[in-house]
PDB file of N, CA and C in Angstrom:
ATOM      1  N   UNK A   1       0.813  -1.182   0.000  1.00  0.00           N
ATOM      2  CA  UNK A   1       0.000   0.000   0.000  1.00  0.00           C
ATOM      3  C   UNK A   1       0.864   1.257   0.000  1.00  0.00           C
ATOM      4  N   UNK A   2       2.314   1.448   0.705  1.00  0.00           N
ATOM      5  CA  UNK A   2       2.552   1.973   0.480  1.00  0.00           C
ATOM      6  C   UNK A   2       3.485   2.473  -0.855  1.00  0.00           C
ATOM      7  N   UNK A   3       3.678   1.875  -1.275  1.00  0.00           N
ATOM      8  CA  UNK A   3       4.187   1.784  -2.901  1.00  0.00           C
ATOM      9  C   UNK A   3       3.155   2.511  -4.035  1.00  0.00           C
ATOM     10  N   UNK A   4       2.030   1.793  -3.716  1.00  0.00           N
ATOM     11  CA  UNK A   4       1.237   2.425  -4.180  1.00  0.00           C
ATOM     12  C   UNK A   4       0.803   4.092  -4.093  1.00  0.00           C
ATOM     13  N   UNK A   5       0.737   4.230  -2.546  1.00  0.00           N
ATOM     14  CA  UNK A   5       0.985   6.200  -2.376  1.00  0.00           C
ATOM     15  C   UNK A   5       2.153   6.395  -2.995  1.00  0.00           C
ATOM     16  N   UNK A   6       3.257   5.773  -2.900  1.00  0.00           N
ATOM     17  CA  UNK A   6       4.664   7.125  -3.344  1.00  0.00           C
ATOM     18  C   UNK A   6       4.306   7.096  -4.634  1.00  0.00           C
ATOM     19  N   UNK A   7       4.101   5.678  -5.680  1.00  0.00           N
ATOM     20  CA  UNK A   7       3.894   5.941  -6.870  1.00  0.00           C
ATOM     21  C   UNK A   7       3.042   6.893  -7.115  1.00  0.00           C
ATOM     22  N   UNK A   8       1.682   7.169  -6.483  1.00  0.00           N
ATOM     23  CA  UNK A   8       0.756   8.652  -6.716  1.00  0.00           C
ATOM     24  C   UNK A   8       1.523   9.698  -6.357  1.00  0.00           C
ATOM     25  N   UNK A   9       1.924   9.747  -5.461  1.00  0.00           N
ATOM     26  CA  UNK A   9       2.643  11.289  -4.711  1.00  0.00           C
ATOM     27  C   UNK A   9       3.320  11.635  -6.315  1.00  0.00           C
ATOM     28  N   UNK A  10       3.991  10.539  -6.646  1.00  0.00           N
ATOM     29  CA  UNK A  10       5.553  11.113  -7.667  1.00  0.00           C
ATOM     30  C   UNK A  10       4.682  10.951  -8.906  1.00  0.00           C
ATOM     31  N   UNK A  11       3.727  10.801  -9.381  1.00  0.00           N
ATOM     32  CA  UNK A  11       2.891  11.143 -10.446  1.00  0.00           C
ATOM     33  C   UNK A  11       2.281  12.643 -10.814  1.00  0.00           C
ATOM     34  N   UNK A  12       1.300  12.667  -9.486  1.00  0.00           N
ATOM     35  CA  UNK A  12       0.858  13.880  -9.263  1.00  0.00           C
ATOM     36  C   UNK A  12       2.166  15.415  -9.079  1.00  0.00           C
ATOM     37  N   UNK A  13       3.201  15.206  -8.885  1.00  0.00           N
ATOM     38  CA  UNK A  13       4.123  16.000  -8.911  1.00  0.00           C
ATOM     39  C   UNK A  13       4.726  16.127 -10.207  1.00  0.00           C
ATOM     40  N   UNK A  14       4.916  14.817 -10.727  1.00  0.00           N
ATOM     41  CA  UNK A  14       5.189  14.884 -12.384  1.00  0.00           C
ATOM     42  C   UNK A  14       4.098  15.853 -13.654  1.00  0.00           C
ATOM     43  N   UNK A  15       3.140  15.399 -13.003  1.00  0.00           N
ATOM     44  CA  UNK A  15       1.847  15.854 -13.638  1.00  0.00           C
ATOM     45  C   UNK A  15       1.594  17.570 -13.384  1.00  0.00           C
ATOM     46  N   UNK A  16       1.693  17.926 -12.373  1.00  0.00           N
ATOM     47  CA  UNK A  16       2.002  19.573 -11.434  1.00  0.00           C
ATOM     48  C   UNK A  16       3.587  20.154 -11.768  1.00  0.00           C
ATOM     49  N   UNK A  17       4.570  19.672 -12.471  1.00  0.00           N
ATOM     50  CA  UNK A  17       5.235  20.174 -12.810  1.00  0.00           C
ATOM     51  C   UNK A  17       5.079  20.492 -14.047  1.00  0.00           C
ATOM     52  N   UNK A  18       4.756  19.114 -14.673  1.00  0.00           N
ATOM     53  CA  UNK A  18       4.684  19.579 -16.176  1.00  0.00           C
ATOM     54  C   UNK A  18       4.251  20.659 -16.830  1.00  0.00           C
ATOM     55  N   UNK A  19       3.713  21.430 -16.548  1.00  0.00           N
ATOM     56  CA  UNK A  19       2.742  22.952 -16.834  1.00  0.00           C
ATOM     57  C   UNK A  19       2.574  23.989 -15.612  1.00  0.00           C
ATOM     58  N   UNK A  20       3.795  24.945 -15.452  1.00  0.00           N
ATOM     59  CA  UNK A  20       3.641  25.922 -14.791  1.00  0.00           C
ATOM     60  C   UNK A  20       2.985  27.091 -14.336  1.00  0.00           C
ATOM     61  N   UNK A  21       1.769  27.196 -15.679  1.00  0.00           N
ATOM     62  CA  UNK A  21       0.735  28.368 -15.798  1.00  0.00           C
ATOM     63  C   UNK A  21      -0.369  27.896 -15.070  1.00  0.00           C
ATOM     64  N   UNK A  22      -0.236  26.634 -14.525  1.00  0.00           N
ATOM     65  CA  UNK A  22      -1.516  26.168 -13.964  1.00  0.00           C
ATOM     66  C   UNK A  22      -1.573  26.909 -12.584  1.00  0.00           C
ATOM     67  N   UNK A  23      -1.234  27.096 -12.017  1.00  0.00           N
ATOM     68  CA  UNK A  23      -0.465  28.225 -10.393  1.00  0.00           C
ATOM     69  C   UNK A  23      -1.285  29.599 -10.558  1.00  0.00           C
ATOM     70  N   UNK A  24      -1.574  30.226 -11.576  1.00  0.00           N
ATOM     71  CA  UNK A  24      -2.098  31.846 -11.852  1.00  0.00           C
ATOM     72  C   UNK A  24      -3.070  31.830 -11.164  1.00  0.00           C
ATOM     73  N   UNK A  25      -4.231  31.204 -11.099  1.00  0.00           N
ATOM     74  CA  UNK A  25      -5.352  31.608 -10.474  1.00  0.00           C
ATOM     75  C   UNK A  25      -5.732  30.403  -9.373  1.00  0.00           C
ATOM     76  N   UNK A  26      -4.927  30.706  -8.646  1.00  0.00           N
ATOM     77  CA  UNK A  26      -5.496  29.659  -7.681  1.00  0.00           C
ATOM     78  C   UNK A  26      -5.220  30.133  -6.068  1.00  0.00           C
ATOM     79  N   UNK A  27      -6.837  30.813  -5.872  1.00  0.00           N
ATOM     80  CA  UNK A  27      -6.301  31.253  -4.132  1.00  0.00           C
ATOM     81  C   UNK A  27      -6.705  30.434  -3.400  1.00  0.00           C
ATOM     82  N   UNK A  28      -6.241  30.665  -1.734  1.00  0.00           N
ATOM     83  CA  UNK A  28      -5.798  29.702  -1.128  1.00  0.00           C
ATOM     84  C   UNK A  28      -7.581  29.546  -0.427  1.00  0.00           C
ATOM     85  N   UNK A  29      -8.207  31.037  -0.807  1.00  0.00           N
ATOM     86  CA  UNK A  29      -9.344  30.965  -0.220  1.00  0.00           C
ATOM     87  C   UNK A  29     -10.834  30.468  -1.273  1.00  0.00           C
ATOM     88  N   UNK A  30     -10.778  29.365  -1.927  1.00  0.00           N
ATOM     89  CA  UNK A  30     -12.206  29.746  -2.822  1.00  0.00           C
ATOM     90  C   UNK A  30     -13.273  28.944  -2.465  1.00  0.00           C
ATOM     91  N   UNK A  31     -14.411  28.451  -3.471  1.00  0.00           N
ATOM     92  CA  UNK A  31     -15.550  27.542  -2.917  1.00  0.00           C
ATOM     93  C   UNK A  31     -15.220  26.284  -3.210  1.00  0.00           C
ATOM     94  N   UNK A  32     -13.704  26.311  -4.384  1.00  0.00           N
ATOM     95  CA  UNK A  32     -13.579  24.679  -4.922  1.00  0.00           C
ATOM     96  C   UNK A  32     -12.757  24.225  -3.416  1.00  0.00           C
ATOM     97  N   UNK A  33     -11.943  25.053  -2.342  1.00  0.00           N
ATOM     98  CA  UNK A  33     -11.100  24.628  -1.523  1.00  0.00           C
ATOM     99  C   UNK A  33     -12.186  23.992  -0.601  1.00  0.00           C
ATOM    100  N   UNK A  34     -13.203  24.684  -0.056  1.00  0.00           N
ATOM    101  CA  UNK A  34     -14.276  24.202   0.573  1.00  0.00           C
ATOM    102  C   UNK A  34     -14.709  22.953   0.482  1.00  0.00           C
ATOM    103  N   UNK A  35     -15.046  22.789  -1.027  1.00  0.00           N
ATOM    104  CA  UNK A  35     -15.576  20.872  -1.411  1.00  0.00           C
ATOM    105  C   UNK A  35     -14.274  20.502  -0.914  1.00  0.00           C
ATOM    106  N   UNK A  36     -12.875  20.840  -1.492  1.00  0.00           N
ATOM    107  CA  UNK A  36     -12.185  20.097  -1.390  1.00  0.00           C
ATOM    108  C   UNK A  36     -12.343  19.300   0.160  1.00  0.00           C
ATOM    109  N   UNK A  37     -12.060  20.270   1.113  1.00  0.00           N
ATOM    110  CA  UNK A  37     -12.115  19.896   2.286  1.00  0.00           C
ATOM    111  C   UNK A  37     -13.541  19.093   3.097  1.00  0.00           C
ATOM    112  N   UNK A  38     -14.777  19.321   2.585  1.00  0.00           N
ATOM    113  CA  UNK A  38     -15.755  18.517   2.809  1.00  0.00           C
ATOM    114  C   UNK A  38     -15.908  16.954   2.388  1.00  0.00           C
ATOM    115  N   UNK A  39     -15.737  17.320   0.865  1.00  0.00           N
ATOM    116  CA  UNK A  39     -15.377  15.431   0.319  1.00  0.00           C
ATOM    117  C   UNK A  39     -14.681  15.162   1.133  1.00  0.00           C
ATOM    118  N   UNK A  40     -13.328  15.361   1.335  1.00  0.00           N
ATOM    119  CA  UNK A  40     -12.127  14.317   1.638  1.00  0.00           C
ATOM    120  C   UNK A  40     -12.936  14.300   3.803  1.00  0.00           C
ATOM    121  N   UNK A  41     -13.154  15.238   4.375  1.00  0.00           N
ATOM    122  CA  UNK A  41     -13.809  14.798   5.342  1.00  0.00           C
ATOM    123  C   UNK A  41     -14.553  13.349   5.278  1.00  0.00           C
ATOM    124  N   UNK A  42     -15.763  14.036   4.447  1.00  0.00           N
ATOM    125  CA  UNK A  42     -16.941  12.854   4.194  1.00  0.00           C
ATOM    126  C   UNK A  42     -16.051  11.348   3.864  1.00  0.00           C
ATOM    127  N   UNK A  43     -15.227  11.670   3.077  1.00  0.00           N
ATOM    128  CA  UNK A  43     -14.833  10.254   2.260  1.00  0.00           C
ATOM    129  C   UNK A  43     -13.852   9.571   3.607  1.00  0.00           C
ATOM    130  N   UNK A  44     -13.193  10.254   4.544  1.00  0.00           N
ATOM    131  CA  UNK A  44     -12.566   9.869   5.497  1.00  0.00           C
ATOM    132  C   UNK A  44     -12.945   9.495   6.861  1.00  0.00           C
ATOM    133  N   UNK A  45     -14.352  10.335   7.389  1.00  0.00           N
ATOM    134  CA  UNK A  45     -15.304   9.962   8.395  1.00  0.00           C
ATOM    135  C   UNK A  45     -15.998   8.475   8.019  1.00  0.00           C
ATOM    136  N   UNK A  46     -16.603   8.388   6.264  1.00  0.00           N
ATOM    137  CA  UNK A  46     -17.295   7.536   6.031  1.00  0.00           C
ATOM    138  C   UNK A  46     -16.119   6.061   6.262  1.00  0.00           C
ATOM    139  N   UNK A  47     -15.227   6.098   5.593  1.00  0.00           N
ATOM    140  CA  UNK A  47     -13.465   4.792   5.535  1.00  0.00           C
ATOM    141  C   UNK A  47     -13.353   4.223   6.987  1.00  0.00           C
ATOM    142  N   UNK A  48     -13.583   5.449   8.429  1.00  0.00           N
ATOM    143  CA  UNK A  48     -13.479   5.183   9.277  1.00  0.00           C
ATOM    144  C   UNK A  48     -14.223   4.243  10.502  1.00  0.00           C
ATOM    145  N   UNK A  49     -15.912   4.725   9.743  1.00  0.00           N
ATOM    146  CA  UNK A  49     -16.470   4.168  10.654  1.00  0.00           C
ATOM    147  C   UNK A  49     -16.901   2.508  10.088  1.00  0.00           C
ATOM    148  N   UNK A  50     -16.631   2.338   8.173  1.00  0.00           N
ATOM    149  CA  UNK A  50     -17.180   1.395   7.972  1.00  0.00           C
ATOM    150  C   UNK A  50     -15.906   0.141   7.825  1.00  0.00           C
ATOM    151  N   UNK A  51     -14.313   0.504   8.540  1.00  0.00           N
ATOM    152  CA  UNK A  51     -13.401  -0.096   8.739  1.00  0.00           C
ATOM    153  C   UNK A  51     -13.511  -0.648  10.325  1.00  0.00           C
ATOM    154  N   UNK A  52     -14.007   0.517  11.094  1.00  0.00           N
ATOM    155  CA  UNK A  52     -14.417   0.278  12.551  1.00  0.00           C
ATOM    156  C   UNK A  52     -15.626  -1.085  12.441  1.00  0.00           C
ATOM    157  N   UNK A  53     -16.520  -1.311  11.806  1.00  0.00           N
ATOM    158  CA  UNK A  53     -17.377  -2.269  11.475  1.00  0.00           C
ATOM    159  C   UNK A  53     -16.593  -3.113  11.225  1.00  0.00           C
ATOM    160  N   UNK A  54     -15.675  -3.110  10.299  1.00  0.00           N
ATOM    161  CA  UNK A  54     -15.747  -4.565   9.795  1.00  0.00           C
ATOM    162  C   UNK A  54     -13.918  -4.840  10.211  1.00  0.00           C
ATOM    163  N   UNK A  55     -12.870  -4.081  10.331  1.00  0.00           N
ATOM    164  CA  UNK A  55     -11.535  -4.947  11.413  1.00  0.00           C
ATOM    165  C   UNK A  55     -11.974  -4.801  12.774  1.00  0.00           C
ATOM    166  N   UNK A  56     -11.897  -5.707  13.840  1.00  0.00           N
ATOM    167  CA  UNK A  56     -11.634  -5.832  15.022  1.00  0.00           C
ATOM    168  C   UNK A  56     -10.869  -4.735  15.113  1.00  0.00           C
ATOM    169  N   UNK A  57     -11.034  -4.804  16.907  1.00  0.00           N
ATOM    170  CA  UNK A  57      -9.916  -3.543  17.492  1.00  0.00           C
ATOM    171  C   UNK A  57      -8.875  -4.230  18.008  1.00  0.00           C
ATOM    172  N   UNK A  58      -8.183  -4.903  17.935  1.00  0.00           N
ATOM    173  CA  UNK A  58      -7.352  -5.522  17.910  1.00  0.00           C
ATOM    174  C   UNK A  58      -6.458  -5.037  16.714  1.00  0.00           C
ATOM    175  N   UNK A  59      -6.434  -4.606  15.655  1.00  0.00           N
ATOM    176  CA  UNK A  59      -5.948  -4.304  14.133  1.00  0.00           C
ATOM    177  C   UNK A  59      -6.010  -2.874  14.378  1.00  0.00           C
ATOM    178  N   UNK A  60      -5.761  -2.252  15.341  1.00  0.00           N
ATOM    179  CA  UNK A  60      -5.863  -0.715  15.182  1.00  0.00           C
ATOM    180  C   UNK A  60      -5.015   0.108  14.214  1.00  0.00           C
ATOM    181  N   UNK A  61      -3.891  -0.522  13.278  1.00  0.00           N
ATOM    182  CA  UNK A  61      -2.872  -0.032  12.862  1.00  0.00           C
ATOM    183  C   UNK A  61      -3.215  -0.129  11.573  1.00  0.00           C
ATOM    184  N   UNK A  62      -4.023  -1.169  11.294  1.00  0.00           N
ATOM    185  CA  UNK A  62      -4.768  -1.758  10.011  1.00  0.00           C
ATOM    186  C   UNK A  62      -5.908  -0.673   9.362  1.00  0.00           C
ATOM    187  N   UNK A  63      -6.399  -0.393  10.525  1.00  0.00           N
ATOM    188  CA  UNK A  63      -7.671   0.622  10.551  1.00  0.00           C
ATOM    189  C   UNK A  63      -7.144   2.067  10.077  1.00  0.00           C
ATOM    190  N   UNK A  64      -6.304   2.574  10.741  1.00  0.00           N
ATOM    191  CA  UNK A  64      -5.763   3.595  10.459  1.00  0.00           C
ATOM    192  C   UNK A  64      -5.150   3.666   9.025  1.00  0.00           C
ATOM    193  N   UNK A  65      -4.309   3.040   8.614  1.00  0.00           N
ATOM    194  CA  UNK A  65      -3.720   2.551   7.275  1.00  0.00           C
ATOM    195  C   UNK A  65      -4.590   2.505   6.194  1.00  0.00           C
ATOM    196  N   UNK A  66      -5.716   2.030   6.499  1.00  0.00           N
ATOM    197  CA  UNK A  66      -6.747   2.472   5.401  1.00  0.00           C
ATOM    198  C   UNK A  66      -7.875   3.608   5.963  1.00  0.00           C
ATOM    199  N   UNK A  67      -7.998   4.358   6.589  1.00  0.00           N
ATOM    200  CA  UNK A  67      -8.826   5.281   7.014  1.00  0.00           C
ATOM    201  C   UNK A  67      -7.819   6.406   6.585  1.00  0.00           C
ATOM    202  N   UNK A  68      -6.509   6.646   6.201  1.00  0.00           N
ATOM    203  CA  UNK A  68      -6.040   7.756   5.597  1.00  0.00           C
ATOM    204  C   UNK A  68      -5.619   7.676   4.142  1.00  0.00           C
ATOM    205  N   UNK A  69      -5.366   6.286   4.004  1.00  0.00           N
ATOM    206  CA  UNK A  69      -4.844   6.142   2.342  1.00  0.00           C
ATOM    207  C   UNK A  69      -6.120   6.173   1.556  1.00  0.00           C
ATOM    208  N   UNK A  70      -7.358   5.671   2.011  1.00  0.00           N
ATOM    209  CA  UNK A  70      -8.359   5.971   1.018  1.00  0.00           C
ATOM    210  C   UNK A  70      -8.368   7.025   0.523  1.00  0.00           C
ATOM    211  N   UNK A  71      -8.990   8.087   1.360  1.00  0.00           N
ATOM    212  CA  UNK A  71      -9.322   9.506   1.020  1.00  0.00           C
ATOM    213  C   UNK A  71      -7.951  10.315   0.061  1.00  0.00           C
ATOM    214  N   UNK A  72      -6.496  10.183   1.037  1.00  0.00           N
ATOM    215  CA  UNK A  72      -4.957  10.513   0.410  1.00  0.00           C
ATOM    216  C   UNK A  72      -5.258  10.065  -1.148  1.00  0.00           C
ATOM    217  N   UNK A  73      -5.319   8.551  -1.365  1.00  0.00           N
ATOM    218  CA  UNK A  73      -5.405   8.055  -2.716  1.00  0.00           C
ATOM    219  C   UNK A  73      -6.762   8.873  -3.660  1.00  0.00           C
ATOM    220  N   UNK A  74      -7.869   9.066  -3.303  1.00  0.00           N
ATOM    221  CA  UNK A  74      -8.859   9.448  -4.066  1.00  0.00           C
ATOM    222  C   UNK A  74      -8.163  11.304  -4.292  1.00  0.00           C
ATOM    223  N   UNK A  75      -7.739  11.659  -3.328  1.00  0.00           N
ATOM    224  CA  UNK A  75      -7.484  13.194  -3.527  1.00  0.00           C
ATOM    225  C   UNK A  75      -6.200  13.017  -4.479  1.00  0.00           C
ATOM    226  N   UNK A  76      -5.319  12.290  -4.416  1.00  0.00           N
ATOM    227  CA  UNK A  76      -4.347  12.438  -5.393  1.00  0.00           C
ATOM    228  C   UNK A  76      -4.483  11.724  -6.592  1.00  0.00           C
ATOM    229  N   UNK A  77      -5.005  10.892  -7.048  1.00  0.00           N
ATOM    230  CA  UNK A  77      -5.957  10.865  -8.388  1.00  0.00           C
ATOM    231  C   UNK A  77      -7.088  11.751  -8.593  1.00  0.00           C
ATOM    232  N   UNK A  78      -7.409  12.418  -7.883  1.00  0.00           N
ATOM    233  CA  UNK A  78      -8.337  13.372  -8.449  1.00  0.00           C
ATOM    234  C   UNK A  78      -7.270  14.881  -9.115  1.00  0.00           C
ATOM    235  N   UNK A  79      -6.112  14.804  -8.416  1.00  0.00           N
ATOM    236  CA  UNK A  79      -5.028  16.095  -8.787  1.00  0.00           C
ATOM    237  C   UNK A  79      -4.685  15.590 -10.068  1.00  0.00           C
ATOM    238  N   UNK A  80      -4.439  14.360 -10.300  1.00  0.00           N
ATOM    239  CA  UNK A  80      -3.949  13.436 -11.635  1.00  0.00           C
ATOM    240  C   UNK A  80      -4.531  14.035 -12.629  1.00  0.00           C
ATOM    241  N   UNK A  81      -5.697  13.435 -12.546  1.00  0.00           N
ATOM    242  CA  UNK A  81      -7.070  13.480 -13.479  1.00  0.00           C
ATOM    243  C   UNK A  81      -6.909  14.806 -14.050  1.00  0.00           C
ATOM    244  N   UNK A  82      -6.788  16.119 -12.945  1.00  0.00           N
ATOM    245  CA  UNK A  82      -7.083  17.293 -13.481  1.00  0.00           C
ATOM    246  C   UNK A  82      -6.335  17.461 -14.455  1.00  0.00           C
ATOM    247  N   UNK A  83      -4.995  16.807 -13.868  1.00  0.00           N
ATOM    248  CA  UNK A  83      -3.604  17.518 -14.900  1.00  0.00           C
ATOM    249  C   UNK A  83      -3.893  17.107 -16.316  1.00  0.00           C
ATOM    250  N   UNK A  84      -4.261  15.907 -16.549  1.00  0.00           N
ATOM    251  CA  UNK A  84      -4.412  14.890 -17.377  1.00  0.00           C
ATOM    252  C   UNK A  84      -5.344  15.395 -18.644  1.00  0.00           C
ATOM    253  N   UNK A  85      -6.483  15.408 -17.416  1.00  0.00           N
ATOM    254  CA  UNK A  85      -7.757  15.875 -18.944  1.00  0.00           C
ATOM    255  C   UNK A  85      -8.086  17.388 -18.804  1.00  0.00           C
ATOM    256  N   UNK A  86      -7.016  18.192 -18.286  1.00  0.00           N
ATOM    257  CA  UNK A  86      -7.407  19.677 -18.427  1.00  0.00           C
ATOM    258  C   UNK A  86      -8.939  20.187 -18.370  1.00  0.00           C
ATOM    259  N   UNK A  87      -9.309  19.326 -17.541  1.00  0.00           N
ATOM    260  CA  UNK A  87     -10.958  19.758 -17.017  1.00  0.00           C
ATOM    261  C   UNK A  87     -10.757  20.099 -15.814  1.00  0.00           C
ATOM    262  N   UNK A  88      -9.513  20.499 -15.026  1.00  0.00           N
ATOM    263  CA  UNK A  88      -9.707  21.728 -14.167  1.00  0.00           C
ATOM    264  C   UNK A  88      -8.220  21.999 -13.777  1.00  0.00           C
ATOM    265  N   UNK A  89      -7.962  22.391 -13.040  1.00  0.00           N
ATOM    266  CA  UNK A  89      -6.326  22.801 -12.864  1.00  0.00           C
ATOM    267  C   UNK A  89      -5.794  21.944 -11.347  1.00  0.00           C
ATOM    268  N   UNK A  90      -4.395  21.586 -11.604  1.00  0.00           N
ATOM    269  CA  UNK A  90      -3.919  20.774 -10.760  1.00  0.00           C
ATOM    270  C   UNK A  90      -3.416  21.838  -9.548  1.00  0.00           C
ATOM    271  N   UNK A  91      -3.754  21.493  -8.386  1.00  0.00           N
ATOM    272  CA  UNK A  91      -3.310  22.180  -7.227  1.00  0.00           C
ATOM    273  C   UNK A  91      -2.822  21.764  -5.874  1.00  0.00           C
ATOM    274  N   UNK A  92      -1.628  22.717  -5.659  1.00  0.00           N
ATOM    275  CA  UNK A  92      -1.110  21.425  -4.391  1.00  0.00           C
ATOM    276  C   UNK A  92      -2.197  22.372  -3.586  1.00  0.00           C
ATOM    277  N   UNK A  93      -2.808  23.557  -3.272  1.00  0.00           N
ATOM    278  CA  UNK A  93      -3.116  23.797  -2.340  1.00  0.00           C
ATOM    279  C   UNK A  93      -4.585  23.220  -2.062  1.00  0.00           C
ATOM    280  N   UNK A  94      -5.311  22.463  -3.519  1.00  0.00           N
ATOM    281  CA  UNK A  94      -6.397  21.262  -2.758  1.00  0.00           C
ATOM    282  C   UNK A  94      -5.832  20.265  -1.901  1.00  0.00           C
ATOM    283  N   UNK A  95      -4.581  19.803  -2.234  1.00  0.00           N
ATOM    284  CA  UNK A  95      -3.868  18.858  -1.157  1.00  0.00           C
ATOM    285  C   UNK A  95      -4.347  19.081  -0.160  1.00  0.00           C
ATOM    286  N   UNK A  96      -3.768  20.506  -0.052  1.00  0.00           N
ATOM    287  CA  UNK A  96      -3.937  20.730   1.175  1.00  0.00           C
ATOM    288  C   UNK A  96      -5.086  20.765   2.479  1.00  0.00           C
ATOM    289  N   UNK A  97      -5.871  21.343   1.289  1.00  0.00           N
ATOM    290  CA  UNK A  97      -7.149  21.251   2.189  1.00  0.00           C
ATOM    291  C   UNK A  97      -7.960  19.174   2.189  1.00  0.00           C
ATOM    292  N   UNK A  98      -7.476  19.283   1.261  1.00  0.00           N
ATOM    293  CA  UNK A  98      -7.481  17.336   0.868  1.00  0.00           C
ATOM    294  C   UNK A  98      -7.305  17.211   2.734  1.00  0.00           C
ATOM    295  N   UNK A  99      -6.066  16.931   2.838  1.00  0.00           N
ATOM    296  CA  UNK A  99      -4.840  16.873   4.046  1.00  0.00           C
ATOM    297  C   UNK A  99      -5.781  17.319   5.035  1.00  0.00           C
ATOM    298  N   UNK A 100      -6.306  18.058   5.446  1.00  0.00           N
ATOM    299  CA  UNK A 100      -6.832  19.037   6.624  1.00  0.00           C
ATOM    300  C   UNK A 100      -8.074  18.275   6.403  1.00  0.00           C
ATOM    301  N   UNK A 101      -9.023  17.834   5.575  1.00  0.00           N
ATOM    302  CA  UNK A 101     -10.356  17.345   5.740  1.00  0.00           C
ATOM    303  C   UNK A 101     -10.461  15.719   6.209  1.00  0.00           C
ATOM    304  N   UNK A 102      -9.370  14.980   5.398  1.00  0.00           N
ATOM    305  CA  UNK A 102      -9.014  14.096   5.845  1.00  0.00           C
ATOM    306  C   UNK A 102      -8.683  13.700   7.425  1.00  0.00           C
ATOM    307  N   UNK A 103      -7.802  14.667   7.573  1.00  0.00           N
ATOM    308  CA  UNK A 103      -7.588  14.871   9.375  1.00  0.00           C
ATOM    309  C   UNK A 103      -8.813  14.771  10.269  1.00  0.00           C
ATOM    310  N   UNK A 104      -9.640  15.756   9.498  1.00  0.00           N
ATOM    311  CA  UNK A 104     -10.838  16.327  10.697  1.00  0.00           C
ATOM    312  C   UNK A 104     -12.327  15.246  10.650  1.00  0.00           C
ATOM    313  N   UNK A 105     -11.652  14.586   9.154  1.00  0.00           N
ATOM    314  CA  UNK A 105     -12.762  12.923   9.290  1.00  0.00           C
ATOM    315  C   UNK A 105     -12.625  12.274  10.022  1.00  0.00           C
ATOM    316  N   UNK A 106     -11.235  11.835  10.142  1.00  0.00           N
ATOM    317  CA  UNK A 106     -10.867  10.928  10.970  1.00  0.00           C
ATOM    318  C   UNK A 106     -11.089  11.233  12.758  1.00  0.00           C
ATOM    319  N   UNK A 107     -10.426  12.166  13.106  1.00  0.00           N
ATOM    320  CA  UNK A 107     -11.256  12.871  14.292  1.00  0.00           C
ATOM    321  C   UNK A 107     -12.417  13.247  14.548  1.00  0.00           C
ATOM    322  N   UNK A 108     -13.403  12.702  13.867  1.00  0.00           N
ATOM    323  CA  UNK A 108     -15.015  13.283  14.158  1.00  0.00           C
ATOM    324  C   UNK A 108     -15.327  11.806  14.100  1.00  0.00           C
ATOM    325  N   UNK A 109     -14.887  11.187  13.562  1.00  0.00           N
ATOM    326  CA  UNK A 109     -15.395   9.635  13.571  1.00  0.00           C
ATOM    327  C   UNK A 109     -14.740   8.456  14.537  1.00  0.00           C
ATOM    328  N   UNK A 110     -13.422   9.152  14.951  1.00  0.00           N
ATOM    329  CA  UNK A 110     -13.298   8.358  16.358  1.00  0.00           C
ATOM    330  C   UNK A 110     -13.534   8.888  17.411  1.00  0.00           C
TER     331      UNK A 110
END
């Protein structure tokens, strides 16, 4: 699994380098940062509680391991995608809020 993240991480950076004009309009404050940060919540509250169902607590390390790589993996193929089919612009600062919603799933759901 983790092979699988670095291979995304070093894609999505390949993909965000390749075209430098993509950076012009992108503030740190807009309504796309907002979804950003709600999906990756939702998608990380939802990973959490339906991993809590189904590993024992006994596997707490298991649980965690996929309660952050889901959401991580869907937000960094979604940065892919953008670069890819130029149907929207690649941004580390959705990461970011990616990163921060993800966090605050996981803490609302344990």
């Amino acid at each position: 699994m983790r092979k699988l993240l670095i291979v995304l991480i070093i894609l999505s950076f390949i993909t965000i380098s390749g075209n430098e004009a993509i950076f012009v309009n992108d503030p740190f404050f807009s309504p796309d940062k907002i979804d950003h940060f709600f999906t990756a919540m939702a998608i990380a509250a939802g990973t959490s509680v339906l991993t809590s169902i189904i590993i024992n607590d006994s596997d707490s390390n298991l649980k965690i391991g996929i309660d952050v790589s889901v959401p991580l993996t869907l937000s960094i193929i979604k940065e892919i995608y953008d670069g890819v089919s130029k149907t929207g612009e690649v941004s580390y600062k959705d990461l970011i809020y990616d990163f921060v919603g993800l966090t605050a799933g996981i803490l609302i759901a344990r």
